[in-house]
N, C-alpha and C. Protein backbone atom coordinates (compact mmCIF):
# COMPACT_ATOMS: atom_id res chain seq x y z
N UNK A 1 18.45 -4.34 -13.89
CA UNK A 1 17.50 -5.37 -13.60
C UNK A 1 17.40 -6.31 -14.81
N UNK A 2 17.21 -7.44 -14.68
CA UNK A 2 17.16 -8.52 -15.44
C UNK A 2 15.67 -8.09 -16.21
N UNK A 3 15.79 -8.17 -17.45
CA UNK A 3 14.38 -8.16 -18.19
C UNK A 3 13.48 -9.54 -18.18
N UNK A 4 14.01 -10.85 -17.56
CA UNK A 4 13.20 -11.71 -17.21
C UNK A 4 12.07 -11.02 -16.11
N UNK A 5 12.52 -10.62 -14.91
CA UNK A 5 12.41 -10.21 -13.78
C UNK A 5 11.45 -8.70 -14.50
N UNK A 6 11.10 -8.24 -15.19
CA UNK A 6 9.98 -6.90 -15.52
C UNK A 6 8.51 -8.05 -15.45
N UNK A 7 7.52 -6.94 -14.73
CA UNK A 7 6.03 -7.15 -14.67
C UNK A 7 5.63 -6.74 -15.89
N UNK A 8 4.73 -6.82 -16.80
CA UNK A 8 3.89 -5.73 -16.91
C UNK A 8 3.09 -4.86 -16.46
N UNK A 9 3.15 -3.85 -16.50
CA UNK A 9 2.64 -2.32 -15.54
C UNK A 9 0.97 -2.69 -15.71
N UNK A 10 0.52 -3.06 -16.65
CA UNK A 10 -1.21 -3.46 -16.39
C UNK A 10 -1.09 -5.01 -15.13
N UNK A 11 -0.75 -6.13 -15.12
CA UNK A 11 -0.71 -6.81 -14.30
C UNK A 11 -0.35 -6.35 -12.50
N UNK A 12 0.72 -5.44 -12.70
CA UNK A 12 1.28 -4.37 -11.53
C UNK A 12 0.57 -4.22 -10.84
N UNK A 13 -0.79 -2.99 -11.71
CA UNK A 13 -1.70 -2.74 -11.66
C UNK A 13 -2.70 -3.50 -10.94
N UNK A 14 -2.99 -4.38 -11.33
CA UNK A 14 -4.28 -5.49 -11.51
C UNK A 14 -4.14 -5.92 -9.94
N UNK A 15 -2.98 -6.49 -9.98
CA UNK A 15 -2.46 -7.10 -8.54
C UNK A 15 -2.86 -6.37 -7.74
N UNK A 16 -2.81 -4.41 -7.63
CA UNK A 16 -2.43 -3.68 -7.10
C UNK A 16 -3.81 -3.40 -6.63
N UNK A 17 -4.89 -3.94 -7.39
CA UNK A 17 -6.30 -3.61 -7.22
C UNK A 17 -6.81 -4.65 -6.76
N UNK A 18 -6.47 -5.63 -6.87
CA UNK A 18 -7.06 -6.67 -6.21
C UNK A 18 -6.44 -6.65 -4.87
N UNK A 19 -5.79 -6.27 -4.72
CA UNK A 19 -5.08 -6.04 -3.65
C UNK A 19 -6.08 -5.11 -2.65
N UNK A 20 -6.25 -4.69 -2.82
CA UNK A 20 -6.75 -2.98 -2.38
C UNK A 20 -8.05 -3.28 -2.02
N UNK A 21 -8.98 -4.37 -3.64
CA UNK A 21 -10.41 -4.70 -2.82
C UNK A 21 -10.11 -5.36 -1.61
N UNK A 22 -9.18 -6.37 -1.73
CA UNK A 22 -9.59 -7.87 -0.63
C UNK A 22 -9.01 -6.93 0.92
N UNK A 23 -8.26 -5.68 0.78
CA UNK A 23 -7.75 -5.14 2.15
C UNK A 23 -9.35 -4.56 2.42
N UNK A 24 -9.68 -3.55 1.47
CA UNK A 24 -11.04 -3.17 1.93
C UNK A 24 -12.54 -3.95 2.71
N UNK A 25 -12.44 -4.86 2.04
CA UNK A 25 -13.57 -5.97 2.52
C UNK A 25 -13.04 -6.03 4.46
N UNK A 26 -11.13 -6.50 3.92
CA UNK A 26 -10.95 -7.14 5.42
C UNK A 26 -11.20 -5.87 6.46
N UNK A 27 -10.93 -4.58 5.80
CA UNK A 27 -10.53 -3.56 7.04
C UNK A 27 -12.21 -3.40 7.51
N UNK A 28 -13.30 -3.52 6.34
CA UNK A 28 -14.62 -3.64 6.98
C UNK A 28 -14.85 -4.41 7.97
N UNK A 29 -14.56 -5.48 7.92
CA UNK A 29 -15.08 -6.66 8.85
C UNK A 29 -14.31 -6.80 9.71
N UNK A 30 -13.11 -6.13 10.04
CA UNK A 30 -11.90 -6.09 11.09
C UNK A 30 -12.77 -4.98 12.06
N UNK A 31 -13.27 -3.81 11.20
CA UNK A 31 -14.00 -2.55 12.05
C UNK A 31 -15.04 -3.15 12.81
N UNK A 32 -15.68 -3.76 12.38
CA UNK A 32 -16.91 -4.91 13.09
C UNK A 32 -16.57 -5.53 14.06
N UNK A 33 -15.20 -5.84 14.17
CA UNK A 33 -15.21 -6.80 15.64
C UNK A 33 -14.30 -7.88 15.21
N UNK A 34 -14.41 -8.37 13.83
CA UNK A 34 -13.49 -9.29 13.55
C UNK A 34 -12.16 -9.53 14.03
N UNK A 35 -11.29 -10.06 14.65
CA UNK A 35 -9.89 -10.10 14.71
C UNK A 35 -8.72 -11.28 13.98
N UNK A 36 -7.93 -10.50 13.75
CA UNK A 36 -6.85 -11.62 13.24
C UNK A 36 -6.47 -11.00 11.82
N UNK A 37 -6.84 -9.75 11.64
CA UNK A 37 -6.41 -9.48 10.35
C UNK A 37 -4.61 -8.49 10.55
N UNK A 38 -4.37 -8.09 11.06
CA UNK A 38 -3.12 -7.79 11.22
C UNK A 38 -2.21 -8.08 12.02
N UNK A 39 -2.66 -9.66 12.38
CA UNK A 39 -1.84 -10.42 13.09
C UNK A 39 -1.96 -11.78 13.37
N UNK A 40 -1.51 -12.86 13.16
CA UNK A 40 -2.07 -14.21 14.03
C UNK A 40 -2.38 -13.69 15.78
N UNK A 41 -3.13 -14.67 16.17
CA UNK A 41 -3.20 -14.86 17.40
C UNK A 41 -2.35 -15.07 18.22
N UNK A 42 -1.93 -14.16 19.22
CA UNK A 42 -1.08 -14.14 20.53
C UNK A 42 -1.12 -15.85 20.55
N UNK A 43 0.02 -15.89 21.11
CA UNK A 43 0.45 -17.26 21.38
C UNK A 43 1.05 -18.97 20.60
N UNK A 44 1.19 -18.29 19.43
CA UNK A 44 1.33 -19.29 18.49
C UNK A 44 1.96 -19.12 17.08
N UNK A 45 2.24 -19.92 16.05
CA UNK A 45 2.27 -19.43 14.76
C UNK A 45 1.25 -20.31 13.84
N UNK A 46 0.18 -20.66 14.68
CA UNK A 46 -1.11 -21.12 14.02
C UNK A 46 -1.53 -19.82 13.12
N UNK A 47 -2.46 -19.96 12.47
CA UNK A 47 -3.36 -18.97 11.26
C UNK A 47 -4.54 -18.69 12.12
N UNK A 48 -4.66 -17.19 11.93
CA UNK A 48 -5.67 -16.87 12.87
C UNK A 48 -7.26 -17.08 13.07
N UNK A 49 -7.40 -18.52 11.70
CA UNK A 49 -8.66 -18.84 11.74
C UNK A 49 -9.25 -17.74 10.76
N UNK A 50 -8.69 -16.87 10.23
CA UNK A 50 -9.75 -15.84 9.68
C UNK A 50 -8.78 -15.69 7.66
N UNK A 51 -9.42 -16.85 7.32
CA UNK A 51 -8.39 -17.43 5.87
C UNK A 51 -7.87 -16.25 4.60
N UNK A 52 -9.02 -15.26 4.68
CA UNK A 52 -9.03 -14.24 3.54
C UNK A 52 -7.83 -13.47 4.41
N UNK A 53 -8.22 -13.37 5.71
CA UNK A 53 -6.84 -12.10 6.19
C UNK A 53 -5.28 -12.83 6.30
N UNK A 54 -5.39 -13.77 6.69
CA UNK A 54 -4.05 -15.05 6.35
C UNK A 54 -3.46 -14.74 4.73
N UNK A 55 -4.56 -14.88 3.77
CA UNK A 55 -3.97 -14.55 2.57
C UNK A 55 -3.48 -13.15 1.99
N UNK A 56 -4.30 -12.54 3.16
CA UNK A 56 -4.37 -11.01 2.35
C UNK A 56 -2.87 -10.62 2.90
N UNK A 57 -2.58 -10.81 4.16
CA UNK A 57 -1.26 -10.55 4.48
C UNK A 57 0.00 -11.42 3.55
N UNK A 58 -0.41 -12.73 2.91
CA UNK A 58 0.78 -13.35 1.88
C UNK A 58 0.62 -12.38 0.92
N UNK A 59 -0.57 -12.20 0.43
CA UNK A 59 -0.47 -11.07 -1.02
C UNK A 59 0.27 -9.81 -0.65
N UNK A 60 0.08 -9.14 0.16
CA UNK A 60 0.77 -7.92 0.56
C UNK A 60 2.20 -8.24 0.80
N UNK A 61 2.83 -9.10 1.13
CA UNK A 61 4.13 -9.46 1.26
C UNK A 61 4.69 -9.72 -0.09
N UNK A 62 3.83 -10.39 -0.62
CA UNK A 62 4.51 -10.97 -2.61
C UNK A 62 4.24 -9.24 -3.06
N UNK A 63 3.45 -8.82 -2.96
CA UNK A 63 3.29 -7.63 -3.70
C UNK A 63 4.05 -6.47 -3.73
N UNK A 64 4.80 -6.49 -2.30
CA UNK A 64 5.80 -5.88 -2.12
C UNK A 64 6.80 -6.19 -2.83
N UNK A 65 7.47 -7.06 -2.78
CA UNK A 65 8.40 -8.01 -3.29
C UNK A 65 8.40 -7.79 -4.77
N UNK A 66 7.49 -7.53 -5.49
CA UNK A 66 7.45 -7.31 -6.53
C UNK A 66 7.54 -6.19 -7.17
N UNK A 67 6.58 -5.19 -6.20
CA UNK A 67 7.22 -4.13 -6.59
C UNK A 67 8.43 -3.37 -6.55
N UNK A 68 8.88 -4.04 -5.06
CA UNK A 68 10.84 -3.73 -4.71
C UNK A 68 11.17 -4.20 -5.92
N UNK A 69 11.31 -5.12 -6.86
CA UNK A 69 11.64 -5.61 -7.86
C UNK A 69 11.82 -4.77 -8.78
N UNK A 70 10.49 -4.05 -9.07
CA UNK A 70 10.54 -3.61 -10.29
C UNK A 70 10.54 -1.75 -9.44
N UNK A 71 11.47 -1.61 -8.81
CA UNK A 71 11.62 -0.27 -7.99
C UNK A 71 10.84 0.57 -7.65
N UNK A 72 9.65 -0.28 -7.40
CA UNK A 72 8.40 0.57 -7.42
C UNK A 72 7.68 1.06 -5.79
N UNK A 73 7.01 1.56 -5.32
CA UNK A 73 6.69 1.37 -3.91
C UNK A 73 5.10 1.47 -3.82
N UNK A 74 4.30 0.66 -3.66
CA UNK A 74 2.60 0.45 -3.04
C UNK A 74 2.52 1.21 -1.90
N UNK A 75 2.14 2.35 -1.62
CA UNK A 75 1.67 2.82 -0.21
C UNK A 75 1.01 1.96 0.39
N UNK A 76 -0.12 1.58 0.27
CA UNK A 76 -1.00 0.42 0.50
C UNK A 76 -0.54 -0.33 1.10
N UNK A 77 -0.29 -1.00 0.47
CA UNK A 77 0.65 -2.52 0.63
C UNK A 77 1.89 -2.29 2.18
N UNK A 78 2.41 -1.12 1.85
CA UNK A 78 3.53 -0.71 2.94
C UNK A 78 2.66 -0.19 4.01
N UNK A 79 1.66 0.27 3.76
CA UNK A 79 1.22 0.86 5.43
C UNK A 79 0.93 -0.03 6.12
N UNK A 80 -0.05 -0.87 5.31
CA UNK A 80 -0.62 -2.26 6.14
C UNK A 80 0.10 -3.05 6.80
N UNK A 81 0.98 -3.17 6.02
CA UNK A 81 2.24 -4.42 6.33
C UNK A 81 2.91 -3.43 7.49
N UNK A 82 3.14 -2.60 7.86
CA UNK A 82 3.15 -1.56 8.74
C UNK A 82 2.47 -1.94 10.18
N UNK A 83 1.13 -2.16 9.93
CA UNK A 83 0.33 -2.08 10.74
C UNK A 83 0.31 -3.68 11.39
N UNK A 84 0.70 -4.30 10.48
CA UNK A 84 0.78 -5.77 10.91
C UNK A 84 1.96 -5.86 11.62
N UNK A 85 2.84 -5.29 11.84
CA UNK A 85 4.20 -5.08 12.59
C UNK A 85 3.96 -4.78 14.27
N UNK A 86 2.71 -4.13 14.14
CA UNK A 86 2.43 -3.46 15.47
C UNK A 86 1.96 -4.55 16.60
N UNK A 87 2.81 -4.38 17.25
CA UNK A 87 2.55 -5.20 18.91
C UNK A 87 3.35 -4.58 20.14
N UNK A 88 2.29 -5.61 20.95
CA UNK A 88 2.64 -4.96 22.28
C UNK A 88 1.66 -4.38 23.30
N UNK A 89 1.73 -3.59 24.24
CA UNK A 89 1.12 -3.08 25.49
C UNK A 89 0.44 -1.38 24.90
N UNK A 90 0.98 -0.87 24.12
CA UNK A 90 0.29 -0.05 23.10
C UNK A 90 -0.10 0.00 22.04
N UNK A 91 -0.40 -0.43 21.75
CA UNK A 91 -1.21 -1.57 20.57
C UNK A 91 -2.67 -0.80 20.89
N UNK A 92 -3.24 0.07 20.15
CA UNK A 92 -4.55 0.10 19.81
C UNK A 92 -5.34 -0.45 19.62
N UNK A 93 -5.28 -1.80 19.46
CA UNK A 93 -5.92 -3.13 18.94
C UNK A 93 -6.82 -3.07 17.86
N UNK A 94 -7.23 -4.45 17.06
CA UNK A 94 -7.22 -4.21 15.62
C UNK A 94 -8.61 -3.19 15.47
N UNK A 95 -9.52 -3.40 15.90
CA UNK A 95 -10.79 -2.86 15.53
C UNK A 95 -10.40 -1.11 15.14
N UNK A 96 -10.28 -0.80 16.34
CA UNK A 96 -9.35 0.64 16.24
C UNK A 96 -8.53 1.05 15.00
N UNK A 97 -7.27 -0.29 15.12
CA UNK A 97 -6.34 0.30 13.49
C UNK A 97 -7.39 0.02 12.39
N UNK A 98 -7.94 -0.91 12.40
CA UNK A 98 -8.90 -1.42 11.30
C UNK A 98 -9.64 0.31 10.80
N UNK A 99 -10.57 1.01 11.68
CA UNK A 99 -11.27 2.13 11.46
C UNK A 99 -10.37 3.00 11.16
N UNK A 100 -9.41 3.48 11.57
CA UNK A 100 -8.18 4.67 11.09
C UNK A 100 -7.59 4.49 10.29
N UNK A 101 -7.25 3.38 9.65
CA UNK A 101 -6.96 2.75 8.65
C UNK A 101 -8.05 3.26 7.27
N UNK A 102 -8.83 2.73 7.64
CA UNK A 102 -10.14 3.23 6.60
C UNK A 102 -10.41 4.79 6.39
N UNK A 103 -10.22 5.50 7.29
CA UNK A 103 -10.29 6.72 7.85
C UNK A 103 -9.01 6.98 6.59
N UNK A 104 -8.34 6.83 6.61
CA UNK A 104 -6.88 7.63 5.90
C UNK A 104 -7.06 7.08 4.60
N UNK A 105 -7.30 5.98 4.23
CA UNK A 105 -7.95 5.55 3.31
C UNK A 105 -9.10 6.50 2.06
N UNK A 106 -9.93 6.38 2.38
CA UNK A 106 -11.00 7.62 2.31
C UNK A 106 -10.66 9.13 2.11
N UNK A 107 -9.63 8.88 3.06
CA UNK A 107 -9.20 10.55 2.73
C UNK A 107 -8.09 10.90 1.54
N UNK A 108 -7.79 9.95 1.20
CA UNK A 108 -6.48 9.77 0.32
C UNK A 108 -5.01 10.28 0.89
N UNK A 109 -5.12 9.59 2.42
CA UNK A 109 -4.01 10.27 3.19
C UNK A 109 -3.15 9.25 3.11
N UNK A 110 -3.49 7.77 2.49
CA UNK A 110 -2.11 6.59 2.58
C UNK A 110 -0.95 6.93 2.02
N UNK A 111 0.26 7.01 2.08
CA UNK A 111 1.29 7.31 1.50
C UNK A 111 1.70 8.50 2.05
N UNK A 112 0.72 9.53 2.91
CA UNK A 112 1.20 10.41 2.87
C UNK A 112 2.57 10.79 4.06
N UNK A 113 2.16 10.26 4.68
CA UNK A 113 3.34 10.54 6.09
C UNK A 113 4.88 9.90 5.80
N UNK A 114 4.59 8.17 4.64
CA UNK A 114 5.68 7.75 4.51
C UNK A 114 6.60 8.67 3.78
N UNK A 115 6.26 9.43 2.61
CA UNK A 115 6.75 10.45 1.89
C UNK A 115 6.92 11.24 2.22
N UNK A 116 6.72 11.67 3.64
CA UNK A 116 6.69 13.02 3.95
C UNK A 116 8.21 12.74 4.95
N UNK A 117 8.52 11.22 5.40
CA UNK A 117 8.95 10.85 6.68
C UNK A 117 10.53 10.68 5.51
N UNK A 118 10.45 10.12 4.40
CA UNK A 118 11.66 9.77 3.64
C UNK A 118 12.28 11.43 2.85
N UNK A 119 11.41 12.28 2.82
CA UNK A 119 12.21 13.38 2.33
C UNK A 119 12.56 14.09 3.27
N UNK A 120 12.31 13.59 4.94
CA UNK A 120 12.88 14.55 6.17
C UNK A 120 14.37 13.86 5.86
């Protein structure tokens, strides 16, 4: 790897937490009823009107990106972006992922299935 291209591991960090509040706030207010946080709105590639979850999904995408960079992996960051993938006719819809989300969260269960799914 190019030593231009190294983070510093406190900034990594920093990102990694700011990261983490602004998902928390959204997965609150997603549990409430809110929608549009793990997806634009059916029908368009308009912004789903809901600006913090618009961004929170660009940060989670750069954040990835950065950490692929520096060979690193965010559970966080990967589940969500995970969850934003999800569509379709079984689709739990967000309020639902929003609460189970939080649920695994809390429990300190994020990361756990992906790690469990890459050493099968």
């Amino acid at each position: 790897m190019d030593p231009r291209d190294e983070v510093d591991p406190e900034q990594l960090e920093t990102l990694a937490s700011v990261f983490r509040e602004q998902l928390l706030a959204c997965l609150e207010e997603c549990a409430q009823g809110r929608k549009g946080l793990f997806s634009h709105f059916e029908g368009g590639e308009e912004e789903s009107g809901w600006i913090e979850a618009d961004r929170l999904r660009e940060l989670a995408l750069a954040l990835q990106g950065v950490f692929t960079l520096q060979e690193k992996r965010n559970a966080l960051c990967d589940e969500f972006l995970d969850l934003c993938s999800i569509h379709g006719e079984s689709n739990p819809g967000e309020r639902r992922l929003a609460r189970a989300f939080l649920e695994r969260i809390e429990k300190g269960e994020v990361g756990v299935k992906l790690a469990e799914e890459k050493r099968a």
